[in-house]
N, C-alpha and C. Protein backbone atom coordinates (compact mmCIF):
# COMPACT_ATOMS: atom_id res chain seq x y z
N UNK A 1 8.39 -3.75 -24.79
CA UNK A 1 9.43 -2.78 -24.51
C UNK A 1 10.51 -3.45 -23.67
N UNK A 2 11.61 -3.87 -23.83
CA UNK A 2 12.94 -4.18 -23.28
C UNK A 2 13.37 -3.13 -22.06
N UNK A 3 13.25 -3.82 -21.09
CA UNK A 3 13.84 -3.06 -20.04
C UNK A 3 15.78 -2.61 -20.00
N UNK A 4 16.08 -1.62 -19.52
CA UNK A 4 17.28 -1.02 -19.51
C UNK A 4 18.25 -1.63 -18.68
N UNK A 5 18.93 -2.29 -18.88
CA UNK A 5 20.14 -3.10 -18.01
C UNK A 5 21.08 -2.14 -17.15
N UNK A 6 20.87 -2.56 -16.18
CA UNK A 6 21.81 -1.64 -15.17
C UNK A 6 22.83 -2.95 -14.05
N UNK A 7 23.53 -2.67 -13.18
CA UNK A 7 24.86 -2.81 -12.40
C UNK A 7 23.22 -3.55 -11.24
N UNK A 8 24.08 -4.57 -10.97
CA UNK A 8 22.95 -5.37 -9.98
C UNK A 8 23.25 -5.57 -8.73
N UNK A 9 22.87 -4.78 -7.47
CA UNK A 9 24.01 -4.27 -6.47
C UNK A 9 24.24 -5.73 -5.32
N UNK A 10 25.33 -5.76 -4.84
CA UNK A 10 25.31 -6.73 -4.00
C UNK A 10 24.53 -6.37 -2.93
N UNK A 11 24.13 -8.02 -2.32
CA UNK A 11 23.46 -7.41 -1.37
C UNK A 11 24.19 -7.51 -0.04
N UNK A 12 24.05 -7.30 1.14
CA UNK A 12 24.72 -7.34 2.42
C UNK A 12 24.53 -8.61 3.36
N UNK A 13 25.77 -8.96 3.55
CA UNK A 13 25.34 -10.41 4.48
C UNK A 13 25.54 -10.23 5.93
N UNK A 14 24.34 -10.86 6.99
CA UNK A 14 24.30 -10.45 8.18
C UNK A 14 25.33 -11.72 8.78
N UNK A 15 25.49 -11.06 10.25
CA UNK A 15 26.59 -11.81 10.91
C UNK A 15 26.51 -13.61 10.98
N UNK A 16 25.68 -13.91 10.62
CA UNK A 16 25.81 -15.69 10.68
C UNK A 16 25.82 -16.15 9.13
N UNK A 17 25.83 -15.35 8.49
CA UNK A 17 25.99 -15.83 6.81
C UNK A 17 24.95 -15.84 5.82
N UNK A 18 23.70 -14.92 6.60
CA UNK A 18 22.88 -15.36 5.67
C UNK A 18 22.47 -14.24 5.13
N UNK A 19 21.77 -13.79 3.85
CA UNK A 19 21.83 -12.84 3.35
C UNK A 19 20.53 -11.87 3.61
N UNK A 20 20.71 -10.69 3.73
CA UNK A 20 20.43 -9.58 4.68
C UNK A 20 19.95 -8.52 3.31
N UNK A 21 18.37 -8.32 3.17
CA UNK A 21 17.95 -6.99 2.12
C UNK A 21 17.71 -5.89 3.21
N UNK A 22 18.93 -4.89 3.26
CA UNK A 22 18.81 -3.98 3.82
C UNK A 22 19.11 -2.32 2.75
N UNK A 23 19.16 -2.99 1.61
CA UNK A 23 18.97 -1.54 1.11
C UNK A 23 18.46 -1.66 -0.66
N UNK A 24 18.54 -0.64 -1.13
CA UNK A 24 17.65 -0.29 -2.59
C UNK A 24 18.08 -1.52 -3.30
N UNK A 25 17.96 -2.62 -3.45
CA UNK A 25 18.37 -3.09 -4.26
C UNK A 25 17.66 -3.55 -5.88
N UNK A 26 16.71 -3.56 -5.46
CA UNK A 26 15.53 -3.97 -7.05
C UNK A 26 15.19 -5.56 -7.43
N UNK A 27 14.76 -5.40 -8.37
CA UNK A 27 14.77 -6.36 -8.98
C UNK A 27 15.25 -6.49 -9.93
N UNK A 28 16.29 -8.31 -10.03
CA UNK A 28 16.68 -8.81 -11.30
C UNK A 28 15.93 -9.61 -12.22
N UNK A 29 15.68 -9.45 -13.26
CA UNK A 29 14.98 -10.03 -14.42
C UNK A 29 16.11 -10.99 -15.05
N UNK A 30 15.40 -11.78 -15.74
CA UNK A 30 16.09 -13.13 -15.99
C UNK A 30 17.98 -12.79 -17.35
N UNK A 31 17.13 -11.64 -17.78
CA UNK A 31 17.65 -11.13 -19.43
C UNK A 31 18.71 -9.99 -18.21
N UNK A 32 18.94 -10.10 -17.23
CA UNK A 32 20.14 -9.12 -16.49
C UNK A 32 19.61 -7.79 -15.86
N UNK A 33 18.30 -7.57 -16.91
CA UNK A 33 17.75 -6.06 -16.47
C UNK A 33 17.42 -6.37 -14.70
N UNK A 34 17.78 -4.54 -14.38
CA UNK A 34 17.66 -4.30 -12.57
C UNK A 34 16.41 -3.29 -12.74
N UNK A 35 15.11 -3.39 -11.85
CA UNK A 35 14.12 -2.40 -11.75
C UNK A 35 14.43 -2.19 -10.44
N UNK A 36 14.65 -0.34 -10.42
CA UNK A 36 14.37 -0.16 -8.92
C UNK A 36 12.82 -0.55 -8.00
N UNK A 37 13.50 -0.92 -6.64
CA UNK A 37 12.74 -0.97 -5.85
C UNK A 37 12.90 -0.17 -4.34
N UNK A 38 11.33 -0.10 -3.67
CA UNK A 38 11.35 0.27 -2.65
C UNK A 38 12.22 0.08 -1.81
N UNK A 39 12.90 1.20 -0.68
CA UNK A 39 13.97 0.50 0.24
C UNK A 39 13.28 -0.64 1.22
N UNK A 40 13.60 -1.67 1.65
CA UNK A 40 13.38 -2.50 2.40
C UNK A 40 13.56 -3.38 3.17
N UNK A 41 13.51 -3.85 4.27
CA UNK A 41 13.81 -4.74 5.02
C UNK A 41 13.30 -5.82 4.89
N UNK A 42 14.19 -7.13 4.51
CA UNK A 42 13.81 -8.65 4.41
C UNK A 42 14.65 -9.44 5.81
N UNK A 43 14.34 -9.96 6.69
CA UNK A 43 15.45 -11.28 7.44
C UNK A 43 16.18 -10.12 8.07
N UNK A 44 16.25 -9.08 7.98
CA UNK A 44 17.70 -8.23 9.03
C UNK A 44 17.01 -8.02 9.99
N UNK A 45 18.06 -7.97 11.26
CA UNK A 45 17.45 -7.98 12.82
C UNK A 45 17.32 -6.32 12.78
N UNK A 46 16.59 -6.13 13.84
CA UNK A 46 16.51 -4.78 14.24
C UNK A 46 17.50 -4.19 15.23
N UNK A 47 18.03 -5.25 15.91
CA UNK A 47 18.80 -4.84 17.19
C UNK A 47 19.89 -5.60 17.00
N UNK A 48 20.80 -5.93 15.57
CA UNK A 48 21.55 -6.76 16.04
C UNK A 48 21.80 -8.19 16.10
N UNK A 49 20.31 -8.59 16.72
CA UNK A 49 20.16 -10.04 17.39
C UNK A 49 20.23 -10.85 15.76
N UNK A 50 19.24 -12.21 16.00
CA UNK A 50 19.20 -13.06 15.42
C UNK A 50 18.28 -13.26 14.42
N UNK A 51 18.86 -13.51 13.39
CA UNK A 51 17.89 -13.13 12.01
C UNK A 51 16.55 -13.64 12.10
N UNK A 52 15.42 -12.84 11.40
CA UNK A 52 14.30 -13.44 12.07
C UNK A 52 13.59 -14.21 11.09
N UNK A 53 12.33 -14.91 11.22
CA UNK A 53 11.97 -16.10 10.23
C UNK A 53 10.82 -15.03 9.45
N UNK A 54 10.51 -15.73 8.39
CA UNK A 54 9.64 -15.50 7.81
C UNK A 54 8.43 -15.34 8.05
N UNK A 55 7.34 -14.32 7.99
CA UNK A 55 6.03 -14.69 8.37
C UNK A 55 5.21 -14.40 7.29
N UNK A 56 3.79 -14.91 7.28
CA UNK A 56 3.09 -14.97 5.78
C UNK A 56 1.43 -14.63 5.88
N UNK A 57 0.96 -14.29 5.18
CA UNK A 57 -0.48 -14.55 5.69
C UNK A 57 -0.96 -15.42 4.38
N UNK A 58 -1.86 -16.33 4.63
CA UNK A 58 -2.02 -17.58 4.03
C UNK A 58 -3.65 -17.11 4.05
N UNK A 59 -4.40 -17.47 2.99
CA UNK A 59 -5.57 -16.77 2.41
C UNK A 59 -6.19 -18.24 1.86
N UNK A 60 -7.04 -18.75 2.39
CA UNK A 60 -7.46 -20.75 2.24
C UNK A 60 -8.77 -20.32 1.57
N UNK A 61 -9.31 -20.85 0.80
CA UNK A 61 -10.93 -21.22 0.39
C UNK A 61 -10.84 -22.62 0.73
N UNK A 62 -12.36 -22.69 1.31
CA UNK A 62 -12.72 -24.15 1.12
C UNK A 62 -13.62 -24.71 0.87
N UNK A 63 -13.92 -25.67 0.29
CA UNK A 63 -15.28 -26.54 -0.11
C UNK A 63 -16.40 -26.10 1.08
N UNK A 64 -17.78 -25.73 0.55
CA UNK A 64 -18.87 -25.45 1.29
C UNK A 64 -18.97 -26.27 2.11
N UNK A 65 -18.89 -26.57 3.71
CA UNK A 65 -19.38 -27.00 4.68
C UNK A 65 -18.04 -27.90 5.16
N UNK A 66 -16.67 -27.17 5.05
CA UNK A 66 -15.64 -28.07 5.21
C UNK A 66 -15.15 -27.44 5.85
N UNK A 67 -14.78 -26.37 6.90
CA UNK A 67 -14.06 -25.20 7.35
C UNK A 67 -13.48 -25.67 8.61
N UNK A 68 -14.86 -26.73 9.13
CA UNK A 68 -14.18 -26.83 10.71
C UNK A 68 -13.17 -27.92 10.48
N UNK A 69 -13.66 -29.18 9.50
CA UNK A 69 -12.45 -29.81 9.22
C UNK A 69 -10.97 -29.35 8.77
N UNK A 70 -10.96 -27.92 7.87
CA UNK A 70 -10.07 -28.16 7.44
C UNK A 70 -8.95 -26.98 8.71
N UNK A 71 -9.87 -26.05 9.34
CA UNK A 71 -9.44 -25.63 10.64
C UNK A 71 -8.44 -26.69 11.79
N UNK A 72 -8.97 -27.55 12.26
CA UNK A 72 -8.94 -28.39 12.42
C UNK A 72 -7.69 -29.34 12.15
N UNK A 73 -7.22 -29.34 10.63
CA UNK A 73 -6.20 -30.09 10.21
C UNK A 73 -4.89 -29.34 10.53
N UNK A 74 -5.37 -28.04 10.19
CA UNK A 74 -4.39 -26.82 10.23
C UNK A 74 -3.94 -26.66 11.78
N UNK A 75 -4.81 -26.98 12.93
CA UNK A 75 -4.29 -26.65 13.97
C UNK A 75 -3.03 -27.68 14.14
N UNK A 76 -2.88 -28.62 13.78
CA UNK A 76 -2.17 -29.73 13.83
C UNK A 76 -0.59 -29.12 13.38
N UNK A 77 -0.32 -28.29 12.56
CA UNK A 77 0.74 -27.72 11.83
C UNK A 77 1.14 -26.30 12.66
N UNK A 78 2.60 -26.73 13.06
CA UNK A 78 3.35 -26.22 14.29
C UNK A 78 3.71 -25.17 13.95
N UNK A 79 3.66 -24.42 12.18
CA UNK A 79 4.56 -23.34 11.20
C UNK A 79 3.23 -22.04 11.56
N UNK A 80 2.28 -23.09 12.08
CA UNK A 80 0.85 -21.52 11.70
C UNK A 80 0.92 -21.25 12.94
N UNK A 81 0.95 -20.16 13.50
CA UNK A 81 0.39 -19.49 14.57
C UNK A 81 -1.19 -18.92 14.90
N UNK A 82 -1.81 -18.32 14.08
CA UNK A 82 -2.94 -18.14 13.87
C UNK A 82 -4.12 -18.79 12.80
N UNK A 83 -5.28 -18.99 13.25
CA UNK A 83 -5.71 -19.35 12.35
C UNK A 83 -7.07 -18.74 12.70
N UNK A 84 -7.62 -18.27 11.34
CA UNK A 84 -8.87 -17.69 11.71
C UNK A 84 -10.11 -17.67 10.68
N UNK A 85 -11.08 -18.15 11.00
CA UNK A 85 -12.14 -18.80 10.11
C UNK A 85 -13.06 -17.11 10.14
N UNK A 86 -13.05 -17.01 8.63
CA UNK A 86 -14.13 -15.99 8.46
C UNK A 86 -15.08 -15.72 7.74
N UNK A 87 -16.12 -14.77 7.08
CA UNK A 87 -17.27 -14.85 6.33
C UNK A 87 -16.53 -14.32 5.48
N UNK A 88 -17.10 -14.57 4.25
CA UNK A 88 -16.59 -14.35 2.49
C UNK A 88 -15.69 -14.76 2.38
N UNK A 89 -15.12 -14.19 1.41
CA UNK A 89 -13.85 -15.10 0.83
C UNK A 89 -12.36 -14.33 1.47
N UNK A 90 -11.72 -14.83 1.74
CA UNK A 90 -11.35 -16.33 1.89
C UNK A 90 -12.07 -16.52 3.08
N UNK A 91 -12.12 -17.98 3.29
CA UNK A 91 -12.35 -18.84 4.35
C UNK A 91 -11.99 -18.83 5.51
N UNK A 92 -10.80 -18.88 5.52
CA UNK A 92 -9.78 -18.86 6.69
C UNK A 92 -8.64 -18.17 6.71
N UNK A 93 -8.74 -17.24 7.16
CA UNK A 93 -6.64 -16.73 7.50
C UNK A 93 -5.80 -17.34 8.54
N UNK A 94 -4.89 -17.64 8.00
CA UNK A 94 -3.84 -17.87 9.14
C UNK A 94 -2.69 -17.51 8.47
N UNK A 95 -1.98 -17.15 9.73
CA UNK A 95 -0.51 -16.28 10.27
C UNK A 95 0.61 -17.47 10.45
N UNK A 96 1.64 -17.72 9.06
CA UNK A 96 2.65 -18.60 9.82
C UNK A 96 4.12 -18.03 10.00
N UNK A 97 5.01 -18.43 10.44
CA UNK A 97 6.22 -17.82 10.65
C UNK A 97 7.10 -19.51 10.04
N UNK A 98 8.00 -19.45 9.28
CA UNK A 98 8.66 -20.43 8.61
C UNK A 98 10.14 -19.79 8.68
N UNK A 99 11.33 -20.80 8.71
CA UNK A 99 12.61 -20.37 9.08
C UNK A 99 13.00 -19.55 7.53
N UNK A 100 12.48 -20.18 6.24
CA UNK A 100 12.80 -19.36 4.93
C UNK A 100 12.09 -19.53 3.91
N UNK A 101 11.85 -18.94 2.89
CA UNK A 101 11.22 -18.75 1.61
C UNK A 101 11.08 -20.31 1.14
N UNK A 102 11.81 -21.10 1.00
CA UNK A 102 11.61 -22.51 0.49
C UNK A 102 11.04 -23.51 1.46
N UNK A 103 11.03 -23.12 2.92
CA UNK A 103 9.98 -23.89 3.55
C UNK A 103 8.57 -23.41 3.57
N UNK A 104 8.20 -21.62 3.57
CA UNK A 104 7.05 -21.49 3.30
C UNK A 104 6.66 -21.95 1.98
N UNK A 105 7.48 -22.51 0.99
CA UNK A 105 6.80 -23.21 -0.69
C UNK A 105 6.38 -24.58 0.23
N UNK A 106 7.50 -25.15 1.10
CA UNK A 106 6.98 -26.69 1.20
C UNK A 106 5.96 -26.82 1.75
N UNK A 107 5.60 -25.41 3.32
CA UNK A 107 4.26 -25.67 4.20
C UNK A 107 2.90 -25.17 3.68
N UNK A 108 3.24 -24.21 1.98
CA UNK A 108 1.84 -23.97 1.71
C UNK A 108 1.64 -25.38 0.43
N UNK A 109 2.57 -25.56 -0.29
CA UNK A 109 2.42 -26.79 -1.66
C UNK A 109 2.29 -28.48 -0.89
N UNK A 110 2.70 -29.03 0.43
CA UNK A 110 3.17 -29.65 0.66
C UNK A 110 1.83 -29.91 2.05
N UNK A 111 1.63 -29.31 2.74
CA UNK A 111 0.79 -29.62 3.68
C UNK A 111 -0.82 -28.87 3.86
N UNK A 112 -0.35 -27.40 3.56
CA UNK A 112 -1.89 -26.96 3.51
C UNK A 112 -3.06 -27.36 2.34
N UNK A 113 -1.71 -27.46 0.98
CA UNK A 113 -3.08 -27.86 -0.17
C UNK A 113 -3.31 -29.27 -0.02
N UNK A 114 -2.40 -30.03 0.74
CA UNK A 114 -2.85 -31.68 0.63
C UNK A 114 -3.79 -31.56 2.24
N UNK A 115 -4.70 -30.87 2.56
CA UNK A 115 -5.67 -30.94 3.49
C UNK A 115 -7.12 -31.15 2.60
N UNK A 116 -7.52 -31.94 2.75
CA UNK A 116 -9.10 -32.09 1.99
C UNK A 116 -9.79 -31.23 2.59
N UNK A 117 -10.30 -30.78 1.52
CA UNK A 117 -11.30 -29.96 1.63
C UNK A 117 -10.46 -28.09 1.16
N UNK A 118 -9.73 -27.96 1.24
CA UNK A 118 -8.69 -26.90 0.66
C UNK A 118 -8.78 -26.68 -0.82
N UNK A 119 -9.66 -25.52 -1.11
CA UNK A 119 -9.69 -25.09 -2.66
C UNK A 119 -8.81 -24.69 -3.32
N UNK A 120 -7.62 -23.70 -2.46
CA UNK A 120 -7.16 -22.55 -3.18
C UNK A 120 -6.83 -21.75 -1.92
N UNK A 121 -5.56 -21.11 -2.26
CA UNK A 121 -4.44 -20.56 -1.12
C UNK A 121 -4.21 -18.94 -1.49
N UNK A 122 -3.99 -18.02 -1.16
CA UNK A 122 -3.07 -16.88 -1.79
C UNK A 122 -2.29 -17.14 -0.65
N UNK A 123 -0.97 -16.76 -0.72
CA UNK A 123 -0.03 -16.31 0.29
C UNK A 123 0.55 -14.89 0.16
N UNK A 124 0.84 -14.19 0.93
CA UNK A 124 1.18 -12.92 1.07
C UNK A 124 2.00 -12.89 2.58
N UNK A 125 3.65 -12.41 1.53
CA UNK A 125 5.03 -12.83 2.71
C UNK A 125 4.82 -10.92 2.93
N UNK A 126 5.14 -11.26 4.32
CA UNK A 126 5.21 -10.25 5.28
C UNK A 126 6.48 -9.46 5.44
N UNK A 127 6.93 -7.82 4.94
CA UNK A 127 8.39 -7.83 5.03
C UNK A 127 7.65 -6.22 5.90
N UNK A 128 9.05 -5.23 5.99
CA UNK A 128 9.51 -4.63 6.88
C UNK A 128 9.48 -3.60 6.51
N UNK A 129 9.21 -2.23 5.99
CA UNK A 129 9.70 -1.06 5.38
C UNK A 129 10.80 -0.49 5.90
N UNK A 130 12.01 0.03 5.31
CA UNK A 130 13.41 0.40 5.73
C UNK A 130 13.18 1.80 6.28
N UNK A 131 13.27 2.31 7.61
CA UNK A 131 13.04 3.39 8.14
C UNK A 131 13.71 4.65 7.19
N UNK A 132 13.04 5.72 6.56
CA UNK A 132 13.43 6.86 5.79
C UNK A 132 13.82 7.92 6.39
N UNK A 133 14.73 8.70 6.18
CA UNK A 133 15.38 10.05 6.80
C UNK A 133 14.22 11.01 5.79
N UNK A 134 13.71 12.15 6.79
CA UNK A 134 12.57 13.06 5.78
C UNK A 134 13.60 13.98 5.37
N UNK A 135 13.45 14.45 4.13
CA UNK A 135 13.92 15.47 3.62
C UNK A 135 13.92 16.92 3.87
């Protein structure tokens, strides 16, 4: 089924130039089509201030009996703030904060999977829900 092509709204740029999801905007599909989406907050300050970084939760498996090593490697990497070794799957969570979307590709493709002993990652980026007026 071909999705319905609609007007693809600009989005809003915050005061230092960088671009700011502060309202309905959707998603664009490659063929032009727009699906609405939830209202939401991506990168916009709350107060004004200074745009804020990215944060992620990072979801590790690892080879049976490799956890403290690969704990361990991870503490070494300045992007994670948390890291936390647990029972079942996944292995380990950790919490990183990255300045944008293309450095969290470089710190999960680039440093966490080149840790031996590292099976397999999910990442899950952390955003904001846009405060709603009730009806």
């Amino acid at each position: 089924m071909k999705k319905a092509k609609s007007a693809v709204n600009t989005l809003p740029v915050s005061s230092i130039g960088t671009l700011a999801l502060t309202e309905e905007t959707g998603i664009r599909y490659v063929d032009g089509a727009h699906a609405a989406a939830v209202p939401c907050t991506i990168h916009a300050p709350v107060d004004g201030g200074r745009i804020m970084s990215d944060r992620a939760y990072v979801l590790i498996n690892v080879q049976p009996g490799r956890t403290s090593d690969v704990v361990r490697a991870l503490s070494g990497i300045k992007q994670i703030k948390t890291i936390d070794p647990c029972w079942g799957k996944p292995d380990i969570i950790v919490v990183v904060e990255v300045s944008d979307q293309d450095a969290l590709t470089q710190l999960v493709l680039r440093r966490i999977h080149e840790i031996e002993g590292v099976l397999q990652t999910d990442t899950h980026l952390v955003y904001r829900l846009k405060a709603s007026n009730p009806k």
